[in-house]
Protein backbone atom coordinates (compact mmCIF):
# COMPACT_ATOMS: atom_id res chain seq x y z
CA UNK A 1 1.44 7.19 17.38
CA UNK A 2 4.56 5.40 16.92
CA UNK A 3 8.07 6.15 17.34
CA UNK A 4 9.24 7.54 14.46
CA UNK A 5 13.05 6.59 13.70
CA UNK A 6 13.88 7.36 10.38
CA UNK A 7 10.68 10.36 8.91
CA UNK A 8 12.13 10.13 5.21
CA UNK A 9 11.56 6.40 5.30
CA UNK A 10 8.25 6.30 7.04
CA UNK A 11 4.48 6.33 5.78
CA UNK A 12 1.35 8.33 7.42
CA UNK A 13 -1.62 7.06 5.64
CA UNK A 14 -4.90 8.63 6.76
CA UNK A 15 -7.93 6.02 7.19
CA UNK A 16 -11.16 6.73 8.10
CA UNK A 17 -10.79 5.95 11.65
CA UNK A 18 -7.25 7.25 12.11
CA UNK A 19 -3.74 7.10 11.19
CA UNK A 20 -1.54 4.16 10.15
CA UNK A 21 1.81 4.38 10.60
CA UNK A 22 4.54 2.57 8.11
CA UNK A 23 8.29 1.91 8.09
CA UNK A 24 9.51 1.53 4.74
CA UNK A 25 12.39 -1.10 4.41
CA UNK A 26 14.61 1.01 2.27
CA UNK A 27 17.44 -1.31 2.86
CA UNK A 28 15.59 -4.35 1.43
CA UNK A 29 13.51 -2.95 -1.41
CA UNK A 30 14.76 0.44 -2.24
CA UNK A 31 13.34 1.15 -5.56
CA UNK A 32 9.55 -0.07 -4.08
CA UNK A 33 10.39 2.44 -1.08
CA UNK A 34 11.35 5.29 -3.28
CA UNK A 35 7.99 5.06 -5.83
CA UNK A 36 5.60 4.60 -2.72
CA UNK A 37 7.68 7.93 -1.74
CA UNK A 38 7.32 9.98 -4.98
CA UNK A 39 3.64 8.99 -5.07
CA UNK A 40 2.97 10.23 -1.94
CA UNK A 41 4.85 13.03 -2.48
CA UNK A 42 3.20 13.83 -5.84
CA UNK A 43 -0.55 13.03 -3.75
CA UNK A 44 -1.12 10.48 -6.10
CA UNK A 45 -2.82 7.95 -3.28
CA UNK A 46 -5.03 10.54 -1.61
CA UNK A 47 -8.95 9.42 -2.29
CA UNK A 48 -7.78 6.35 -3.67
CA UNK A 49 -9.71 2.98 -2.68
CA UNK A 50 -9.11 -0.24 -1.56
CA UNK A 51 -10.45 -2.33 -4.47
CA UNK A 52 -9.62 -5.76 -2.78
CA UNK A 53 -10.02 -6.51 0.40
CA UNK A 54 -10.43 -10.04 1.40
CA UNK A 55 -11.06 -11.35 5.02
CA UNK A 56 -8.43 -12.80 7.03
CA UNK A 57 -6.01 -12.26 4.20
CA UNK A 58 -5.24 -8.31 2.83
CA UNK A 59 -6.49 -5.09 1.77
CA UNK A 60 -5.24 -4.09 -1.69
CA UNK A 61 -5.10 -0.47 -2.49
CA UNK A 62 -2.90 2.12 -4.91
CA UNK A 63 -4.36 2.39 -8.28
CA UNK A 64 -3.45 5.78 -9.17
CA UNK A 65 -5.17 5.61 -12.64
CA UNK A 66 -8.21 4.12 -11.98
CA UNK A 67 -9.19 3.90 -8.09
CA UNK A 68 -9.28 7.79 -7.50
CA UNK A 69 -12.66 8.21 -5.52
CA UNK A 70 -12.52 12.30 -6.24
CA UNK A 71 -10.98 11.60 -10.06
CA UNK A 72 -12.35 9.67 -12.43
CA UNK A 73 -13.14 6.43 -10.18
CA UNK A 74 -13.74 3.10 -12.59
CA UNK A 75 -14.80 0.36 -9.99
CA UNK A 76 -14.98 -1.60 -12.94
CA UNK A 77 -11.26 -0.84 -13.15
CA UNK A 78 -10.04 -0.51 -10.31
CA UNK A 79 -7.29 -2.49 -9.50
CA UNK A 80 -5.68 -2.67 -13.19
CA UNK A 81 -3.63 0.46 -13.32
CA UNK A 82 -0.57 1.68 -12.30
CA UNK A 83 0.81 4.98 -12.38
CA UNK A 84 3.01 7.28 -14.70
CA UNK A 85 5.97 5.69 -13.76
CA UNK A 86 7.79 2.38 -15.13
CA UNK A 87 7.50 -0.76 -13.46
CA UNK A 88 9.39 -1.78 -11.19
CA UNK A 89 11.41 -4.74 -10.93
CA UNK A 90 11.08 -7.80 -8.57
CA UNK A 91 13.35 -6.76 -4.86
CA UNK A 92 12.48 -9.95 -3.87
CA UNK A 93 14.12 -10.76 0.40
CA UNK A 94 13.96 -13.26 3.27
CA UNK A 95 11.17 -11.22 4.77
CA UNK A 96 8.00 -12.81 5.45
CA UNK A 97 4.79 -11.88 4.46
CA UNK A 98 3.37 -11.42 7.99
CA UNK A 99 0.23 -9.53 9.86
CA UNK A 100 1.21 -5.86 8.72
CA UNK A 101 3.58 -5.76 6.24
CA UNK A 102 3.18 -4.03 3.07
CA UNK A 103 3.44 -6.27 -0.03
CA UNK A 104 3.69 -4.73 -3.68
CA UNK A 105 0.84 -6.06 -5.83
CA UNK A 106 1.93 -6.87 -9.81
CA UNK A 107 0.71 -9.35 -12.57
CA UNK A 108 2.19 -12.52 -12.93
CA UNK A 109 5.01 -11.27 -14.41
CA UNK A 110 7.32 -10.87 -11.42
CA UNK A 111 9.01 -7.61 -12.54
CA UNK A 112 5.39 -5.63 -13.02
CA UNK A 113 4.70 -4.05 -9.40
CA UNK A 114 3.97 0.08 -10.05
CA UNK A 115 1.61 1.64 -7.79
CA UNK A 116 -0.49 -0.74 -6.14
CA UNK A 117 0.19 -2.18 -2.75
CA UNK A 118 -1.42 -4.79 0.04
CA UNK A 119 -1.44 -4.76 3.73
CA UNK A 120 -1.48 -8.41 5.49
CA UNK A 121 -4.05 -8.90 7.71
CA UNK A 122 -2.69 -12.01 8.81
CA UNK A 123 0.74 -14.12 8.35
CA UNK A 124 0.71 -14.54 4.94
CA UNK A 125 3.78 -17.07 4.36
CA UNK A 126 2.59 -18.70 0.89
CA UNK A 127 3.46 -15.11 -0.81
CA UNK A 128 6.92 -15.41 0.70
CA UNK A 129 9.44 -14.78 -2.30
CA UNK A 130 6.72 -14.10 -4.92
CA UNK A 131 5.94 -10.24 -3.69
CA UNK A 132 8.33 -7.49 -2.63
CA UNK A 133 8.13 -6.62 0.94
CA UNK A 134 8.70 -3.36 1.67
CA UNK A 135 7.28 -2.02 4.85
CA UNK A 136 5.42 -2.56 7.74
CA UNK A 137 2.95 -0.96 9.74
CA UNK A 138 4.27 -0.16 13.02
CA UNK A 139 0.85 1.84 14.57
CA UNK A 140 -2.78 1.51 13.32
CA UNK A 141 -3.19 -1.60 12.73
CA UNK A 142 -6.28 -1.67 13.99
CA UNK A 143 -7.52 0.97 11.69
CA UNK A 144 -6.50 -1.39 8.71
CA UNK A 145 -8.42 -3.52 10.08
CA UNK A 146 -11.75 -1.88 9.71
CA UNK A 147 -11.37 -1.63 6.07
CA UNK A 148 -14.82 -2.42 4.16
CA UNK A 149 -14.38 -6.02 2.77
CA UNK A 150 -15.10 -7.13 -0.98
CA UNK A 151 -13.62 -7.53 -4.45
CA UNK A 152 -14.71 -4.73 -5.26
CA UNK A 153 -16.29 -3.41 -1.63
CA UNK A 154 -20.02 -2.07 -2.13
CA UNK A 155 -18.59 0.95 -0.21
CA UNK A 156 -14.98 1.11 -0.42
CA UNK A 157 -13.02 2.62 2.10
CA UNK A 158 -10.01 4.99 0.61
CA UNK A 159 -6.71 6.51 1.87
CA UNK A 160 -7.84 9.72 2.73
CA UNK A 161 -4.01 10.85 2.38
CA UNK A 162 -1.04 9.56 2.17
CA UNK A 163 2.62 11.72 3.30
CA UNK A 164 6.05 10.63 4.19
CA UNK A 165 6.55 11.43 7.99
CA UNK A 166 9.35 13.95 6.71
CA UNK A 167 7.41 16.42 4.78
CA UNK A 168 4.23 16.75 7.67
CA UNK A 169 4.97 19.54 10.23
């Protein structure tokens, strides 16, 4: 696993085949890092699936509401929630969308990212400055690569759990 610099601003999200490891960017998109935070904290993301996955590009995951493989799962849905909480507005930086960075997912309207989040599978530069980037993964990459592909996946893979590096002993 990685070296771990800063546990109350880092990401363990259990795959399948292992752990991936993320830095949240707190100094860059501070309101994205805190609700990725309070969902994990509240276990919101644990079971949930990746609903989009596309080859070469990302794997989109975080519907709370509808993409709950243990609670209520709506493949049908999947992928148009959010969670309890408000939007969030646009925290919009210099930082490219490259292989491994975390991107927040919204609508069109800028200022709509809640729950839902993407991991680049490749450099990604034609999202630059139209989605929040707010972390990266910094081990496991290759387990995010392994995701089951399709919009929506036949089987979809799911984030077995998700915890901020701070509250795992």
């Amino acid at each position: 696993m990685a070296q771990i610099k800063d546990p109350e601003n880092t990401i363990i999200l259990t795959l399948k085949d292992g752990e991936v490891v993320i830095e949240l960017l707190s100094e860059v998109a501070p309101k994205h890092t805190e609700r990725m935070k309070q969902l994990a904290r509240d276990k919101a993301y644990d079971n949930v699936a990746f609903h989009r996955v596309i080859q070469g590009f990302m794997a989109q995951t975080g519907d709370v509401e509808n993409a709950n493989m243990e609670n209520n799962y709506n493949p049908r849905r999947a992928g148009t929630g959010g969670s309890k909480y408000p939007d969030l507005p646009a925290e919009f930086s210099k930082l490219p969308h490259d292989r491994g960075t975390l991107g927040a997912a919204r609508s069109q309207n800028p200022n709509s990212a809640n729950s839902q989040f993407f991991i680049n599978f490749a450099d990604n530069h034609f999202l630059n400055g139209q989605y929040t980037v707010y972390g990266r993964v910094i081990s496991g990459m290759e387990h995010v690569d392994k995701i089951a592909r399709g919009e929506p996946p036949a089987n979809p893979d799911r984030m077995i759990t998700v915890r901020v590096a701070a509250d795992v002993q």
